[in-house]
N, C-alpha and C. Protein backbone atom coordinates (compact mmCIF):
# COMPACT_ATOMS: atom_id res chain seq x y z
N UNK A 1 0.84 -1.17 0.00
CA UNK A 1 0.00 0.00 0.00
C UNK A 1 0.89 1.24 0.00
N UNK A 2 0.71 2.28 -0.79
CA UNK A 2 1.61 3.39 -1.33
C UNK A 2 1.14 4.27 0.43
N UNK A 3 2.19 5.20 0.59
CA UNK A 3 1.72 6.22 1.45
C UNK A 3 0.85 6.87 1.33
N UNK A 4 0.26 7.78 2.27
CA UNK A 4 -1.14 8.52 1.95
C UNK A 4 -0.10 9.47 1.41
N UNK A 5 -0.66 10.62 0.38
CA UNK A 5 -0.35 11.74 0.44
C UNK A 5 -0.85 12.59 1.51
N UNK A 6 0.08 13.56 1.94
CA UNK A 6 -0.99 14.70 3.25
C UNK A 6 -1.63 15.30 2.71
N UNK A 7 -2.53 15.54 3.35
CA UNK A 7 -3.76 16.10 3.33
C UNK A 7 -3.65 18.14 2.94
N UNK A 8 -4.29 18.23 1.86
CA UNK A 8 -4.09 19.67 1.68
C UNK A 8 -5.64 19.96 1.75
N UNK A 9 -5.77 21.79 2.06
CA UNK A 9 -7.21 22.15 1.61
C UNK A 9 -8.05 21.78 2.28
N UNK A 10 -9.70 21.35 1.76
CA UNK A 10 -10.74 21.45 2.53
C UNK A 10 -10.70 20.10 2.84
N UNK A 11 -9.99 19.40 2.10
CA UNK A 11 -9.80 17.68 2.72
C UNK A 11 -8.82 17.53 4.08
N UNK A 12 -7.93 18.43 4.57
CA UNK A 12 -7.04 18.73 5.79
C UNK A 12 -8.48 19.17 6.58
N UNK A 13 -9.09 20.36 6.37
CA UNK A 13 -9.91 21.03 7.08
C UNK A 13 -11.51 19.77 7.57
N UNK A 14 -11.60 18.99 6.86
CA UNK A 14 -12.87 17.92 6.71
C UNK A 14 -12.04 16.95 7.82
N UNK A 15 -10.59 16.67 7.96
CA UNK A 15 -10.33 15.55 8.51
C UNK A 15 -10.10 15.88 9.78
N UNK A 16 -9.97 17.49 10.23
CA UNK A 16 -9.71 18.30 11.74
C UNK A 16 -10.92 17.87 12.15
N UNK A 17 -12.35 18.34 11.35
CA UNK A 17 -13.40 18.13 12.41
C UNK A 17 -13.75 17.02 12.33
N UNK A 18 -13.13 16.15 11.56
CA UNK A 18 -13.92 14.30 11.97
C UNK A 18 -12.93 13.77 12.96
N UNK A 19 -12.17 14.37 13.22
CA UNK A 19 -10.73 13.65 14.55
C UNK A 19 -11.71 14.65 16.06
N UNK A 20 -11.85 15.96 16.02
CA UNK A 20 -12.25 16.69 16.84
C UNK A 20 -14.01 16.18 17.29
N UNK A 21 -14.85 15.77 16.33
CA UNK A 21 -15.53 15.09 16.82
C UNK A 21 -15.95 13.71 16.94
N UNK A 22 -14.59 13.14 16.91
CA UNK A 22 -14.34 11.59 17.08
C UNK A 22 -13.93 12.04 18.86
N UNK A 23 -13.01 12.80 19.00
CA UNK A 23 -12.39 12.94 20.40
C UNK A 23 -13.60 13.20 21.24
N UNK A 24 -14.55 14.51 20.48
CA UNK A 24 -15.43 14.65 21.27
C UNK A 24 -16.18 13.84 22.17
N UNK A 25 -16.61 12.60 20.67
CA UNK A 25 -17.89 11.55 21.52
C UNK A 25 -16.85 9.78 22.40
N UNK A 26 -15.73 10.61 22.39
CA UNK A 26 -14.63 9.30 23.33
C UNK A 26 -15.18 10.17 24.37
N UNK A 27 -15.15 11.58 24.82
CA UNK A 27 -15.05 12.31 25.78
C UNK A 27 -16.49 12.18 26.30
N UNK A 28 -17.62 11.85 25.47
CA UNK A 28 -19.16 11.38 26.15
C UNK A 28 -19.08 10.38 26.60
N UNK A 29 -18.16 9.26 26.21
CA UNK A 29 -18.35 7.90 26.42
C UNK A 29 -17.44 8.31 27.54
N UNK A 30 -16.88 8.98 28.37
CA UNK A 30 -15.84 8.81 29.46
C UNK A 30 -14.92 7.79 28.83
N UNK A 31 -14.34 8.05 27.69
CA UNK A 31 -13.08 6.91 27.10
C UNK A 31 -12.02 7.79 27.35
N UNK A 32 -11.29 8.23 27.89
CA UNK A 32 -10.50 9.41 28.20
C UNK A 32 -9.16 8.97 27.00
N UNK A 33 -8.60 7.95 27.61
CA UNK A 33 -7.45 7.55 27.02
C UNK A 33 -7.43 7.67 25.27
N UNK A 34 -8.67 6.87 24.83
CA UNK A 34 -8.89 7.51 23.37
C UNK A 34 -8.72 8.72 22.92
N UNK A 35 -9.59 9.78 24.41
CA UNK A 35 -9.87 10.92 23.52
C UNK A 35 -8.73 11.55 23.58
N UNK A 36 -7.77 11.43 24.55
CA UNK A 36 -6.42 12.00 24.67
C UNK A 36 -5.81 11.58 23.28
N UNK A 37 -5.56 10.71 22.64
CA UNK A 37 -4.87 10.47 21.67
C UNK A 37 -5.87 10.97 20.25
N UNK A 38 -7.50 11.09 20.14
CA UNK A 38 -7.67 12.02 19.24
C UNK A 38 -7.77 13.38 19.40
N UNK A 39 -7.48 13.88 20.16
CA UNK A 39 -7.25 15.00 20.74
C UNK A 39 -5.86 15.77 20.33
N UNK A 40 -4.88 14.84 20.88
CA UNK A 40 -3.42 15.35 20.49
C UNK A 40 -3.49 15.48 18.89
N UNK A 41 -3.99 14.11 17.76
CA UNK A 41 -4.18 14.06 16.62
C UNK A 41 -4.51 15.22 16.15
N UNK A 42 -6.06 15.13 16.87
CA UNK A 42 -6.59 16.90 16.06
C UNK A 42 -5.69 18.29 16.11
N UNK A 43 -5.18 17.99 17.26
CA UNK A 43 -4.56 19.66 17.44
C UNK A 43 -3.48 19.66 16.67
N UNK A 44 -2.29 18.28 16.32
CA UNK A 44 -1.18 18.95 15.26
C UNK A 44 -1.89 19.07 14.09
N UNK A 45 -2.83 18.40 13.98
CA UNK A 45 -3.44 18.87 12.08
C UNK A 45 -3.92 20.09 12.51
N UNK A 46 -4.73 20.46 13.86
CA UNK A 46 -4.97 21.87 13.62
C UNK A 46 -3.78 22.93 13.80
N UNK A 47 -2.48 22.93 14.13
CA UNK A 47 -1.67 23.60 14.36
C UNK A 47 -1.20 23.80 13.09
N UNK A 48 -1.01 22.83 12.08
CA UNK A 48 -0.79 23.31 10.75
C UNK A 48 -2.07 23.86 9.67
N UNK A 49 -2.71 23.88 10.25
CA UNK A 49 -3.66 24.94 9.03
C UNK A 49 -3.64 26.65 9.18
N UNK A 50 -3.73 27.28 7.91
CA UNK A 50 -3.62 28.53 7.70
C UNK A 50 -4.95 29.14 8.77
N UNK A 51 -4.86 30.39 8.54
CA UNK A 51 -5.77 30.98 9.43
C UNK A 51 -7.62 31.06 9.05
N UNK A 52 -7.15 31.17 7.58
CA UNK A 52 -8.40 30.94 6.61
C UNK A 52 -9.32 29.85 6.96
N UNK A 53 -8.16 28.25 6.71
CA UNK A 53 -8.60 27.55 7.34
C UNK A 53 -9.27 26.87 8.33
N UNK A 54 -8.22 27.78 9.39
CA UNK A 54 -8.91 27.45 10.88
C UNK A 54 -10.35 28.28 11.03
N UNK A 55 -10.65 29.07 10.52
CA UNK A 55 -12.27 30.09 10.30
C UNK A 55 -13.15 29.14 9.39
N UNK A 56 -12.85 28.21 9.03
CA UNK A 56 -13.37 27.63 8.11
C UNK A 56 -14.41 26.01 9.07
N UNK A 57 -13.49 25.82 10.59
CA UNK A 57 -13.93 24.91 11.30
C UNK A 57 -15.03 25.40 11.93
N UNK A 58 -16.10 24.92 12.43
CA UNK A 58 -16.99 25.61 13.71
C UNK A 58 -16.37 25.84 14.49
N UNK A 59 -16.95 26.93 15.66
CA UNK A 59 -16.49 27.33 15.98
C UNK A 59 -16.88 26.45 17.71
N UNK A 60 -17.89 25.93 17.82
CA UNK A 60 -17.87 24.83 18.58
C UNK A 60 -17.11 23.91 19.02
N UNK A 61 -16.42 23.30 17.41
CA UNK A 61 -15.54 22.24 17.62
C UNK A 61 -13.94 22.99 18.24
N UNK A 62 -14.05 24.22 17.37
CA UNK A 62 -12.55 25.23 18.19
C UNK A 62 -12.58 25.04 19.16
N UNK A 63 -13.93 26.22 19.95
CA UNK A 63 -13.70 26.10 21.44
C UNK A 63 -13.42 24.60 22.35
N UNK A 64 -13.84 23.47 22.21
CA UNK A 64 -14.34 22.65 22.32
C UNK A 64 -12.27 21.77 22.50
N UNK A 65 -11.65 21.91 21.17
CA UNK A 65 -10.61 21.51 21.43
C UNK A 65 -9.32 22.47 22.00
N UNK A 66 -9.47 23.95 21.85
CA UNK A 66 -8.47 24.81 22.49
C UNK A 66 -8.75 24.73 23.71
N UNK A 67 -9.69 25.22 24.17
CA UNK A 67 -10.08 25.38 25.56
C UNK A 67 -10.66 24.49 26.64
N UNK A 68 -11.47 24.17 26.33
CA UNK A 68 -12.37 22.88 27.17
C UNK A 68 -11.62 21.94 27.63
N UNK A 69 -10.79 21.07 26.17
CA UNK A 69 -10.03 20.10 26.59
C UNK A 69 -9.00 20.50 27.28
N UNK A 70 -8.59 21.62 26.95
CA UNK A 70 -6.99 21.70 27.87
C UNK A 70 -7.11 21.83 29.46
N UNK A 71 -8.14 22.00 28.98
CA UNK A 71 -8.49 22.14 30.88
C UNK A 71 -8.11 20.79 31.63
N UNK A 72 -9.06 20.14 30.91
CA UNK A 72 -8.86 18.76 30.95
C UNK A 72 -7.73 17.42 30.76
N UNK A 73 -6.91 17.88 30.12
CA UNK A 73 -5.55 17.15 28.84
C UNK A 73 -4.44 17.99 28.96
N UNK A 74 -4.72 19.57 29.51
CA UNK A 74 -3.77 20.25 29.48
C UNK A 74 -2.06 19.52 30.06
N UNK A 75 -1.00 20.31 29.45
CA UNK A 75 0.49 19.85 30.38
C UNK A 75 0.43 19.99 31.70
N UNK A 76 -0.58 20.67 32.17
CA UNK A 76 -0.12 21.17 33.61
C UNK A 76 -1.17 19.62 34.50
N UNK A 77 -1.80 18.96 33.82
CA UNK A 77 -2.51 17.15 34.43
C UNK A 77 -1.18 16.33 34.56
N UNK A 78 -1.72 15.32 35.32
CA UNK A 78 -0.99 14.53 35.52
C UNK A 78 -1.29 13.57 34.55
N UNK A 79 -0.07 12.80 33.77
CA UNK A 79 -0.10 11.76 32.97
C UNK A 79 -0.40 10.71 33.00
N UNK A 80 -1.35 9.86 32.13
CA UNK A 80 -2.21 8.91 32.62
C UNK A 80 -1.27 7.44 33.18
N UNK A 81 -1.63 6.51 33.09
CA UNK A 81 -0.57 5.73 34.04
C UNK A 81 0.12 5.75 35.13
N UNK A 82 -0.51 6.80 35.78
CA UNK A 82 0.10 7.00 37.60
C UNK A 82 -1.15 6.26 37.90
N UNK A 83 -0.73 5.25 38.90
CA UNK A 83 -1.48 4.47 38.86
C UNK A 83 -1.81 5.00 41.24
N UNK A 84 -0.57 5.30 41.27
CA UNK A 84 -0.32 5.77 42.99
C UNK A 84 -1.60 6.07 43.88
N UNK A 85 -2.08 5.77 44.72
CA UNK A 85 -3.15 6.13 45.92
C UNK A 85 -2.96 7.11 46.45
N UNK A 86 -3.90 8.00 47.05
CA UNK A 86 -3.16 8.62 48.14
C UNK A 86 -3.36 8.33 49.22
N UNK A 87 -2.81 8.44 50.66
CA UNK A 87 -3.28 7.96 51.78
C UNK A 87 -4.42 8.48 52.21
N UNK A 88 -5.09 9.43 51.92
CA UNK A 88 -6.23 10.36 52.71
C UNK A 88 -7.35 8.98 52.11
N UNK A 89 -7.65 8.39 50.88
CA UNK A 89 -8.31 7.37 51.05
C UNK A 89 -8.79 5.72 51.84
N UNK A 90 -7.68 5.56 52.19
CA UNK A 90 -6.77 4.23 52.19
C UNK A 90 -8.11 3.85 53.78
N UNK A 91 -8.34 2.60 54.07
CA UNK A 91 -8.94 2.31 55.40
C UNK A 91 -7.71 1.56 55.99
N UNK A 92 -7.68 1.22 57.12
CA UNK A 92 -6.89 0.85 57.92
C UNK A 92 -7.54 -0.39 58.61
């Protein structure tokens, strides 16, 4: 199977919001781990589109992956696989 070519144009811009609302409905299903990885997906394809482009997405799905998620996914969370307790739970 030949490589894909990348994605230029409204076919780049069509494949931001089917990753952004693929992440979305991991993020209904509480699938976190999925949506973290379509999440990261969406945002480097959205980091490379022109500005035109990016006006070209709803503006739902924008807010939705700049803001909302980072709240959520942001660098400043802790990375998934800490698996650690803390003691304030623990029974004795």
């Amino acid at each position: 199977m030949p490589p894909e070519s990348p994605l230029q144009g409204k076919a780049l811009v069509k494949e931001v919001c089917r990753r952004i609302r693929l992440a979305r409905s991991y993020w209904d299903a509480h699938n976190n781990a999925a949506c973290r990885g379509e999440r990261e997906k969406a945002l480097a394809l959205y980091n490379t589109l022109t500005k035109e482009q990016k006006d070209q997405i709803p503006q739902t799905l924008r807010v939705w992956l700049r803001y909302r998620s980072e709240k959520y996914f942001g660098a400043h969370q802790t990375q998934p696989g800490n698996k650690r307790r803390s003691a304030k739970g623990r029974k004795r």
